[in-house]
Structure formats: structure tokens, C-alpha cells
PDB file of N, CA and C in Angstrom:
ATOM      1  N   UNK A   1     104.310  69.502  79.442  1.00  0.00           N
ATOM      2  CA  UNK A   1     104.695  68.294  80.132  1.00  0.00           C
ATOM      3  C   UNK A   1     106.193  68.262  80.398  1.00  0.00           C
ATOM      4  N   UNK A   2     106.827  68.549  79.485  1.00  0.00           N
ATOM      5  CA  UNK A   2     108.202  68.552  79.636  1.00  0.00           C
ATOM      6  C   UNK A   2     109.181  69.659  80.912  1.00  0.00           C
ATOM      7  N   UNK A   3     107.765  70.935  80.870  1.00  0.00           N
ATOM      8  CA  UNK A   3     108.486  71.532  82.053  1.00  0.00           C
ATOM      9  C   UNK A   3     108.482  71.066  83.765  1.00  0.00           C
ATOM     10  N   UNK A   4     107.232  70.062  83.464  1.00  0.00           N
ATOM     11  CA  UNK A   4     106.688  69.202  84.701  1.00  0.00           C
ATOM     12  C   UNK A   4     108.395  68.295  85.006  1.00  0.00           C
ATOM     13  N   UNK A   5     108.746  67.595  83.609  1.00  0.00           N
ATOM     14  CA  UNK A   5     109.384  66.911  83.944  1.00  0.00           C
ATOM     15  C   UNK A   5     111.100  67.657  84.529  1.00  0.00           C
ATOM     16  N   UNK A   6     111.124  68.413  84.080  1.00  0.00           N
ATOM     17  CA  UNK A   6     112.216  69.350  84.082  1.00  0.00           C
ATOM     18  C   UNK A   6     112.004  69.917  86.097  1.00  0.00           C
ATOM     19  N   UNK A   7     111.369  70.207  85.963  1.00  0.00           N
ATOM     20  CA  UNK A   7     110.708  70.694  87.514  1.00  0.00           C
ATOM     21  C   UNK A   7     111.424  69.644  88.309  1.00  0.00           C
ATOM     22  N   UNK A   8     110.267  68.168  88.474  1.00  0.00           N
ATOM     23  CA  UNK A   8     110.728  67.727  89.424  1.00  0.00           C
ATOM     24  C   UNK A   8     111.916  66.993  89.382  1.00  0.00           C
ATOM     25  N   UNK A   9     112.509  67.113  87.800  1.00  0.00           N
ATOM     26  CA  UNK A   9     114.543  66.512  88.032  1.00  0.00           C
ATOM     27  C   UNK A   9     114.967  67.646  88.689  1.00  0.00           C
ATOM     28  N   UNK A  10     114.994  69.070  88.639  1.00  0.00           N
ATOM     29  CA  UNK A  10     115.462  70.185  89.075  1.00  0.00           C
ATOM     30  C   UNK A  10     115.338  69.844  90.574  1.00  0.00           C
ATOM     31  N   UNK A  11     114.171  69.952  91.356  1.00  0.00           N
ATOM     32  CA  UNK A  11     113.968  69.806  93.231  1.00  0.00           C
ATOM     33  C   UNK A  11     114.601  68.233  93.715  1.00  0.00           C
ATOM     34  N   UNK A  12     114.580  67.200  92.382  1.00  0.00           N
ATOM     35  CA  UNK A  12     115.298  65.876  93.041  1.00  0.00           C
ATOM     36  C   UNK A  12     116.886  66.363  93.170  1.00  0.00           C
ATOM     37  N   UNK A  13     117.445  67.061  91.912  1.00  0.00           N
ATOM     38  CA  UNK A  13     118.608  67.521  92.103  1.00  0.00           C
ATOM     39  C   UNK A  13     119.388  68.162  93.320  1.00  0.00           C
ATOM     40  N   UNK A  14     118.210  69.124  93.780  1.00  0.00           N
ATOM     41  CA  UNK A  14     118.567  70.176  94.833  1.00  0.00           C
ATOM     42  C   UNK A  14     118.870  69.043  96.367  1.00  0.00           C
ATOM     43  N   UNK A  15     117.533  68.034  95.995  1.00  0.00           N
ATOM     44  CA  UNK A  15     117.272  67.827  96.932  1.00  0.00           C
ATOM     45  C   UNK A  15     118.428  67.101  97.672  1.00  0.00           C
ATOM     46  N   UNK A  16     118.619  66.239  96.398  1.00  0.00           N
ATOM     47  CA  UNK A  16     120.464  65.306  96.936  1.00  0.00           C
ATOM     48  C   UNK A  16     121.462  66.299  97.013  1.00  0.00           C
ATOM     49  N   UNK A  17     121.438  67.385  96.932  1.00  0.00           N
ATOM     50  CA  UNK A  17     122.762  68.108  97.304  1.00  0.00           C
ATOM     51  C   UNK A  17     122.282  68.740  98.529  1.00  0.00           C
ATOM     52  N   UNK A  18     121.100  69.048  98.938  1.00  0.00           N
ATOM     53  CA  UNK A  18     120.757  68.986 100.471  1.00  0.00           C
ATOM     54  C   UNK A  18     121.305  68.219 101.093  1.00  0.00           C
ATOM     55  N   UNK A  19     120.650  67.154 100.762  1.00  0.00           N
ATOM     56  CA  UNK A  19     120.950  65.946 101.961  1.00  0.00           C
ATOM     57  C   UNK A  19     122.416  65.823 101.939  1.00  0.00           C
ATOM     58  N   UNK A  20     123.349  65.364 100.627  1.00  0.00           N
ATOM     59  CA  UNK A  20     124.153  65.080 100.997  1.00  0.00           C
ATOM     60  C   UNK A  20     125.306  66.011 102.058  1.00  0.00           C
ATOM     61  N   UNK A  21     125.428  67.128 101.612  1.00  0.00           N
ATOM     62  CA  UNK A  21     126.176  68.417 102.581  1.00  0.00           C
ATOM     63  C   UNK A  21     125.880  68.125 104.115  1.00  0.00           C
ATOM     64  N   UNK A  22     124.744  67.704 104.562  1.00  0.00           N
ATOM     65  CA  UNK A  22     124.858  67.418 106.358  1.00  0.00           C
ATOM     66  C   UNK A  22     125.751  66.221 106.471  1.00  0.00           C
ATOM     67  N   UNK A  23     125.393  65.149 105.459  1.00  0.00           N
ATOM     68  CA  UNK A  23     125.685  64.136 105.318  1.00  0.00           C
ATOM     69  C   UNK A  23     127.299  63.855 105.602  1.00  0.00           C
ATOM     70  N   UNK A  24     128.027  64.357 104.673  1.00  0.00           N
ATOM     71  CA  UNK A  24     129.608  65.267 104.491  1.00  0.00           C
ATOM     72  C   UNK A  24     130.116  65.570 106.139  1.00  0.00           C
ATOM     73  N   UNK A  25     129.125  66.399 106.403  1.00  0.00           N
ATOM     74  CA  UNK A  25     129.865  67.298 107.861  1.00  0.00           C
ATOM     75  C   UNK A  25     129.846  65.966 109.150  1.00  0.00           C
ATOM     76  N   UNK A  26     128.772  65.223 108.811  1.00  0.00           N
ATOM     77  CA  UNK A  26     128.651  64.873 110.136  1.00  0.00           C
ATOM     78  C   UNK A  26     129.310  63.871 109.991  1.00  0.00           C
ATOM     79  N   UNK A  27     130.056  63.053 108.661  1.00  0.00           N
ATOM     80  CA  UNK A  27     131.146  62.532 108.830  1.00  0.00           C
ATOM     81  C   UNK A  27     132.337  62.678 109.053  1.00  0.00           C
ATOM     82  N   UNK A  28     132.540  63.908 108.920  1.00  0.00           N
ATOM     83  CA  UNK A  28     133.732  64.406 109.150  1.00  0.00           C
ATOM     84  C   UNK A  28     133.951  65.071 110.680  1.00  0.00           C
ATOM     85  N   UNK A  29     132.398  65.311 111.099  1.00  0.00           N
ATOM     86  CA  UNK A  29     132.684  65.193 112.584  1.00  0.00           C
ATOM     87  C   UNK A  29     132.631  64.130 113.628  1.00  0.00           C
ATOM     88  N   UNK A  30     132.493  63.086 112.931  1.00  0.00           N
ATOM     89  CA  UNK A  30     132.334  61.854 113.327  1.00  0.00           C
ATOM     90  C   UNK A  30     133.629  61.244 113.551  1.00  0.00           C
ATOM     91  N   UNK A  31     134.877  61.348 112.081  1.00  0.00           N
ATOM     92  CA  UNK A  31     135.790  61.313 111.836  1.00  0.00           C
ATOM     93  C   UNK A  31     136.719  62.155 113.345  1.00  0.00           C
ATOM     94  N   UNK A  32     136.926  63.520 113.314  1.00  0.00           N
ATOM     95  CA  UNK A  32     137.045  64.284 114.008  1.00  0.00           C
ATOM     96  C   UNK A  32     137.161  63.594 115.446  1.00  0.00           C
ATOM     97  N   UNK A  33     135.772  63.186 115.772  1.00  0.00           N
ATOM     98  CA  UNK A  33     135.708  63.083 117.040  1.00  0.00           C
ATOM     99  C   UNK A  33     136.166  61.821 117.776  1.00  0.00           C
ATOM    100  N   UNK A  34     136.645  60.739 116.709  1.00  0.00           N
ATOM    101  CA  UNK A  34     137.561  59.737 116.375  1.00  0.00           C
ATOM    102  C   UNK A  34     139.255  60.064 116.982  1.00  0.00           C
ATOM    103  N   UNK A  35     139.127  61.021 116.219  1.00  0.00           N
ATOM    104  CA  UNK A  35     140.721  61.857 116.588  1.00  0.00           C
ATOM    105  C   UNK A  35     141.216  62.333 117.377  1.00  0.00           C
ATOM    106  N   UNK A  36     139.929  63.205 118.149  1.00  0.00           N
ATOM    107  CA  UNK A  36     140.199  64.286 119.262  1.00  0.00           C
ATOM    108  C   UNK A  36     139.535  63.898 120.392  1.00  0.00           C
ATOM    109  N   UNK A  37     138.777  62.861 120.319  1.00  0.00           N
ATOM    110  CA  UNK A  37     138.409  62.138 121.982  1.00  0.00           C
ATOM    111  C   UNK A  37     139.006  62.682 122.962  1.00  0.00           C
ATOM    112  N   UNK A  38     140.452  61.863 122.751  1.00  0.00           N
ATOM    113  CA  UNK A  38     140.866  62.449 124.243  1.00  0.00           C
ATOM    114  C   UNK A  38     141.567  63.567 124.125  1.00  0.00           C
ATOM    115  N   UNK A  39     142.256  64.222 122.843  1.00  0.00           N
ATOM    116  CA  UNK A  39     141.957  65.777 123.530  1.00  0.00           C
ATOM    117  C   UNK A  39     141.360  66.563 123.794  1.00  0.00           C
ATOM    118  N   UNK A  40     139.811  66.404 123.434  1.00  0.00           N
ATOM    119  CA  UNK A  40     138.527  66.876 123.738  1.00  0.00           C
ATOM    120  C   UNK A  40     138.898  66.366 125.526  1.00  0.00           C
ATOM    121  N   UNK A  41     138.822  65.496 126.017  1.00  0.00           N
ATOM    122  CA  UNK A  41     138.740  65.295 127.496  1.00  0.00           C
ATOM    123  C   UNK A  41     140.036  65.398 128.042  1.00  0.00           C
ATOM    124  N   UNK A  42     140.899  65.570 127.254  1.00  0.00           N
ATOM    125  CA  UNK A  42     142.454  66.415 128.362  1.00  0.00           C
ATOM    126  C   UNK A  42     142.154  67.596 128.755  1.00  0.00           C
ATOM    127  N   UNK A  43     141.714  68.502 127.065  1.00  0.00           N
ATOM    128  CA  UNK A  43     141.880  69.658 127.014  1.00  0.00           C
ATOM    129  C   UNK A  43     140.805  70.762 127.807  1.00  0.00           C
ATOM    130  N   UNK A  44     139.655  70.164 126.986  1.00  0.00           N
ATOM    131  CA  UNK A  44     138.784  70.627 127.217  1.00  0.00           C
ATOM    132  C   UNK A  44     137.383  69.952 128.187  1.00  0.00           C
ATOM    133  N   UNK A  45     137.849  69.809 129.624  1.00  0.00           N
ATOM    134  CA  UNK A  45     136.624  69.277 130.322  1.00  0.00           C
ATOM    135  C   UNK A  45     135.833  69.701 131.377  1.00  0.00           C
ATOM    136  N   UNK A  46     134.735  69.577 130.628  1.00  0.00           N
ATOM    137  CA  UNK A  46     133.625  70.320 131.299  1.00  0.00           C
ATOM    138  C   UNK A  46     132.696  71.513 130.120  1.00  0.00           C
ATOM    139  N   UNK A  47     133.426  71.362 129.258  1.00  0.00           N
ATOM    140  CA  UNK A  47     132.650  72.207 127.548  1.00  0.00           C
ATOM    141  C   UNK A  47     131.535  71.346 126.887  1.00  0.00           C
ATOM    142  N   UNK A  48     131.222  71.591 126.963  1.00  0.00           N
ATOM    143  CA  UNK A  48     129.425  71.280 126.557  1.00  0.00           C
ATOM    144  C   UNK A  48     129.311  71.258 125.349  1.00  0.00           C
ATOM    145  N   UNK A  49     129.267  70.105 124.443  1.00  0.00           N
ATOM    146  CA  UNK A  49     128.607  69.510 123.234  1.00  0.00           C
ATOM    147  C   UNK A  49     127.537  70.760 122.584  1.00  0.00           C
ATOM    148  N   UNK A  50     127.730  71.491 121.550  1.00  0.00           N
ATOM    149  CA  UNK A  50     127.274  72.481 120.369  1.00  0.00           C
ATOM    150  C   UNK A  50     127.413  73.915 120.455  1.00  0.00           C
ATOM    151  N   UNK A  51     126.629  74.752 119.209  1.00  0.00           N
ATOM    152  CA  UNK A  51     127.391  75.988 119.542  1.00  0.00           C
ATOM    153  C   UNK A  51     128.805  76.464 118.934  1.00  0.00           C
ATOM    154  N   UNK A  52     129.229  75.201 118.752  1.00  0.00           N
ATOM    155  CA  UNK A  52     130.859  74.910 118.068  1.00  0.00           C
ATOM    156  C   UNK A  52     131.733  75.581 119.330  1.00  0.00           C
ATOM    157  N   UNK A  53     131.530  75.113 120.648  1.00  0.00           N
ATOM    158  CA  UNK A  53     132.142  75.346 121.818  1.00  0.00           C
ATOM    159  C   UNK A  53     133.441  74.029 121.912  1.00  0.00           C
ATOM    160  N   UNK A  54     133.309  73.408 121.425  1.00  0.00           N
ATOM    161  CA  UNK A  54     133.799  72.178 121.173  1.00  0.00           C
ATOM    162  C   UNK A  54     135.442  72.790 120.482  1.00  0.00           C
ATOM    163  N   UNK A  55     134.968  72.903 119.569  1.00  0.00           N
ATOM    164  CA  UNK A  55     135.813  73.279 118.198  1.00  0.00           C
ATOM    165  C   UNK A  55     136.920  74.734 118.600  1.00  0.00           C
ATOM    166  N   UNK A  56     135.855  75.392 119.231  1.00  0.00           N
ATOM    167  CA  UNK A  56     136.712  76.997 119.822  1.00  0.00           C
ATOM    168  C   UNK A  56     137.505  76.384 120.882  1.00  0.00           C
ATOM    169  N   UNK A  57     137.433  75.432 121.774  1.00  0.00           N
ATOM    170  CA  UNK A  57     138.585  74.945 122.995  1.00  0.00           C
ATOM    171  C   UNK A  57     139.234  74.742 122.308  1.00  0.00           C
ATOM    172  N   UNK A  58     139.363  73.688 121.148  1.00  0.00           N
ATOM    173  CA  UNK A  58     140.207  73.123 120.536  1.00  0.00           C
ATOM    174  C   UNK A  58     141.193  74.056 119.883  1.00  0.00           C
ATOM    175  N   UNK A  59     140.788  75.080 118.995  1.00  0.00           N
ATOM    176  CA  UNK A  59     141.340  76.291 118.327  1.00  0.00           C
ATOM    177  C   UNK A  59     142.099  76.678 119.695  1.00  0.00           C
ATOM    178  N   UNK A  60     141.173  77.034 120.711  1.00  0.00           N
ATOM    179  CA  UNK A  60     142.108  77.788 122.117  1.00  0.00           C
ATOM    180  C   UNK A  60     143.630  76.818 122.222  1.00  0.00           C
ATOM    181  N   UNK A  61     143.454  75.457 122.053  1.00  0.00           N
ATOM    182  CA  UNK A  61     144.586  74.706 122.409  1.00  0.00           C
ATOM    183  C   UNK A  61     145.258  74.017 121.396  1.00  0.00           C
ATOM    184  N   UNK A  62     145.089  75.042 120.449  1.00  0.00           N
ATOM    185  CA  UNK A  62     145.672  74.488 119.037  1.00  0.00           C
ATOM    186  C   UNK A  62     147.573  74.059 119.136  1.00  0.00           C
ATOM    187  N   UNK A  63     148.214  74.492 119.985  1.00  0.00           N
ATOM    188  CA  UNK A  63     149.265  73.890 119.817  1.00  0.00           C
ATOM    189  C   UNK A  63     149.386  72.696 120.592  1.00  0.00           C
ATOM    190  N   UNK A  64     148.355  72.395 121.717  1.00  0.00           N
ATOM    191  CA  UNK A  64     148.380  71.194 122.499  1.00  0.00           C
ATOM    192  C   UNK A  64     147.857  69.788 121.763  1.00  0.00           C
ATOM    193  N   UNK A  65     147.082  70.470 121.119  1.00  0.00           N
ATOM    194  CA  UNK A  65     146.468  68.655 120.310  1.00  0.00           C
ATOM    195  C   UNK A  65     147.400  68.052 119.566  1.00  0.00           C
ATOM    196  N   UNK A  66     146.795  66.640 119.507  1.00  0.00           N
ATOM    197  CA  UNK A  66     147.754  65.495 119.501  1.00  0.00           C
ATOM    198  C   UNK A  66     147.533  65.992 117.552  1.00  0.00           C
ATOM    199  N   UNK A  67     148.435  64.781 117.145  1.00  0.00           N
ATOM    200  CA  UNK A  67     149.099  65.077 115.688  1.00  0.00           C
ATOM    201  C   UNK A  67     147.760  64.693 114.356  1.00  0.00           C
ATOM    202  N   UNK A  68     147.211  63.759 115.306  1.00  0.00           N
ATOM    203  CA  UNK A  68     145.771  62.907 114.798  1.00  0.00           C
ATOM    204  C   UNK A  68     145.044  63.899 114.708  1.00  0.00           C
ATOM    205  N   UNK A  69     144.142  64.366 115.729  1.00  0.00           N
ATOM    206  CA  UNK A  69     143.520  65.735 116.064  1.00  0.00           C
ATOM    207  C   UNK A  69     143.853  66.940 114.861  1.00  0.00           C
ATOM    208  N   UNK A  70     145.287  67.585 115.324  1.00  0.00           N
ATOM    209  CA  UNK A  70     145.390  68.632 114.384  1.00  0.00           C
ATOM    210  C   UNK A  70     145.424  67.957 112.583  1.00  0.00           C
ATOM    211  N   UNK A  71     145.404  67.035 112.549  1.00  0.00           N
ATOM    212  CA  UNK A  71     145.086  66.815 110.611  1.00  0.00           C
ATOM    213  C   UNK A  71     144.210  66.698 110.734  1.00  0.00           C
ATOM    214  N   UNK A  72     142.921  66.323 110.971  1.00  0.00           N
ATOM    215  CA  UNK A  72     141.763  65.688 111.088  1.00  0.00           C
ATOM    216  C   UNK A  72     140.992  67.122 111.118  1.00  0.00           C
ATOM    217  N   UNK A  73     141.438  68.444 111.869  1.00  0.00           N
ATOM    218  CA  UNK A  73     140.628  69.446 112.375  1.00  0.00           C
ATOM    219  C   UNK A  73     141.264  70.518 110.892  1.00  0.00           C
ATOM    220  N   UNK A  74     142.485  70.424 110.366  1.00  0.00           N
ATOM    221  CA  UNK A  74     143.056  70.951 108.866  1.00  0.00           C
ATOM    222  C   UNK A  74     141.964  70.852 108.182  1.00  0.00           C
ATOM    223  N   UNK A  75     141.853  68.714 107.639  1.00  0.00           N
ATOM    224  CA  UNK A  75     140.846  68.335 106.276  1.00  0.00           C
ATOM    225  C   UNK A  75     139.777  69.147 107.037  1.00  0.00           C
ATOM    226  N   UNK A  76     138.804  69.450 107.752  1.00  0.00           N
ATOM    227  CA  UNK A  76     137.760  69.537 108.389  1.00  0.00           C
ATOM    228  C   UNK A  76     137.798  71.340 107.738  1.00  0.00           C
ATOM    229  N   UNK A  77     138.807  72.142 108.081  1.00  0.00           N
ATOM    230  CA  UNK A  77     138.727  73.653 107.802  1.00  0.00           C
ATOM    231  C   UNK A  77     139.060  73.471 106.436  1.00  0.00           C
ATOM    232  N   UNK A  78     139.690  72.650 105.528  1.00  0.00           N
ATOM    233  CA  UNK A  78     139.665  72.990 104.256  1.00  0.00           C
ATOM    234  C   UNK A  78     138.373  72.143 103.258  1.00  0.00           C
ATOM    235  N   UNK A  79     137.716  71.081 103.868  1.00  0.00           N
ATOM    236  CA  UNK A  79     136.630  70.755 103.307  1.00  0.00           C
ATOM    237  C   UNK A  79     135.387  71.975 103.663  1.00  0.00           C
ATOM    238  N   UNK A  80     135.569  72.745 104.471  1.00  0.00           N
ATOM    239  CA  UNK A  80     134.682  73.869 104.804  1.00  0.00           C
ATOM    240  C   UNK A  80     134.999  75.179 103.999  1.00  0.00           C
ATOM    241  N   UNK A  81     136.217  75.290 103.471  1.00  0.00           N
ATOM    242  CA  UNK A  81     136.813  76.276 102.623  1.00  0.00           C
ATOM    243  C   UNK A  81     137.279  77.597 103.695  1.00  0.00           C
ATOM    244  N   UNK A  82     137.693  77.517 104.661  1.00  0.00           N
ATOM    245  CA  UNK A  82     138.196  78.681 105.517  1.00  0.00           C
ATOM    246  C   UNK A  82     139.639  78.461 105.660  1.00  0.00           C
TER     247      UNK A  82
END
């Protein structure tokens, strides 16, 4: 019985660190996209939403984005660990 119980704390465990990790990103691209609006539409228009086509313009115009943008896209590469 006890390994029953052990089991399903183990997959509830997993399971909230599933969920939460999308959870994480898509606030922080939420955040992000808060920031970089309009250098997303200075910089980059006419780039098409996924793919991380988004993110590579941005890298392409990394010295052009505004000051908001480039911290926002930093926390974003160091909450990702790169």
C-alpha cells in the first residue's frame, strides 16, 4: 500500500513541475512581448508569430532594441540558462 501511495505523490510531483515550466515561459513571453511590441513592429515587420522567428529578428537587431526589450530578452536567456 505504501508503494501505491508513494507512486501517485511521485506522478503528482512530476506532474506540477510539468505544468508549471510552460507556465514560467509563457509568462515570461507574455512579459517579453509587453516590452518588445513595438520593436517587434519597427524591427521586425512582416515575421510571422513561432518557430522562434520572432526572437531570431530580434537577436538579428540586437543593438536596435529599445532598453525595455533588451532586459526583458537578458531575464528571458538567463531564466532559460543560455
Amino acid at each position: 500500500m505504501r508503494i501505491g501511495q508513494f507512486t501517485i505523490a511521485a506522478t503528482l510531483s512530476i506532474l506540477a513541475l510539468t505544468l508549471s515550466a510552460p507556465n514560467a515561459l509563457a509568462q515570461a513571453q507574455a512579459e517579453a512581448m509587453k516590452y518588445c511590441k513595438a520593436d517587434v513592429a519597427r524591427l521586425c515587420p512582416g515575421v510571422q508569430m513561432g518557430g522562434g522567428r520572432i526572437i531570431a529578428c530580434l537577436k538579428e537587431h540586437k543593438m536596435e532594441v529599445s532598453v525595455g526589450c533588451a532586459k526583458v530578452l537578458q531575464a528571458m536567456k538567463a531564466k532559460m540558462g543560455q
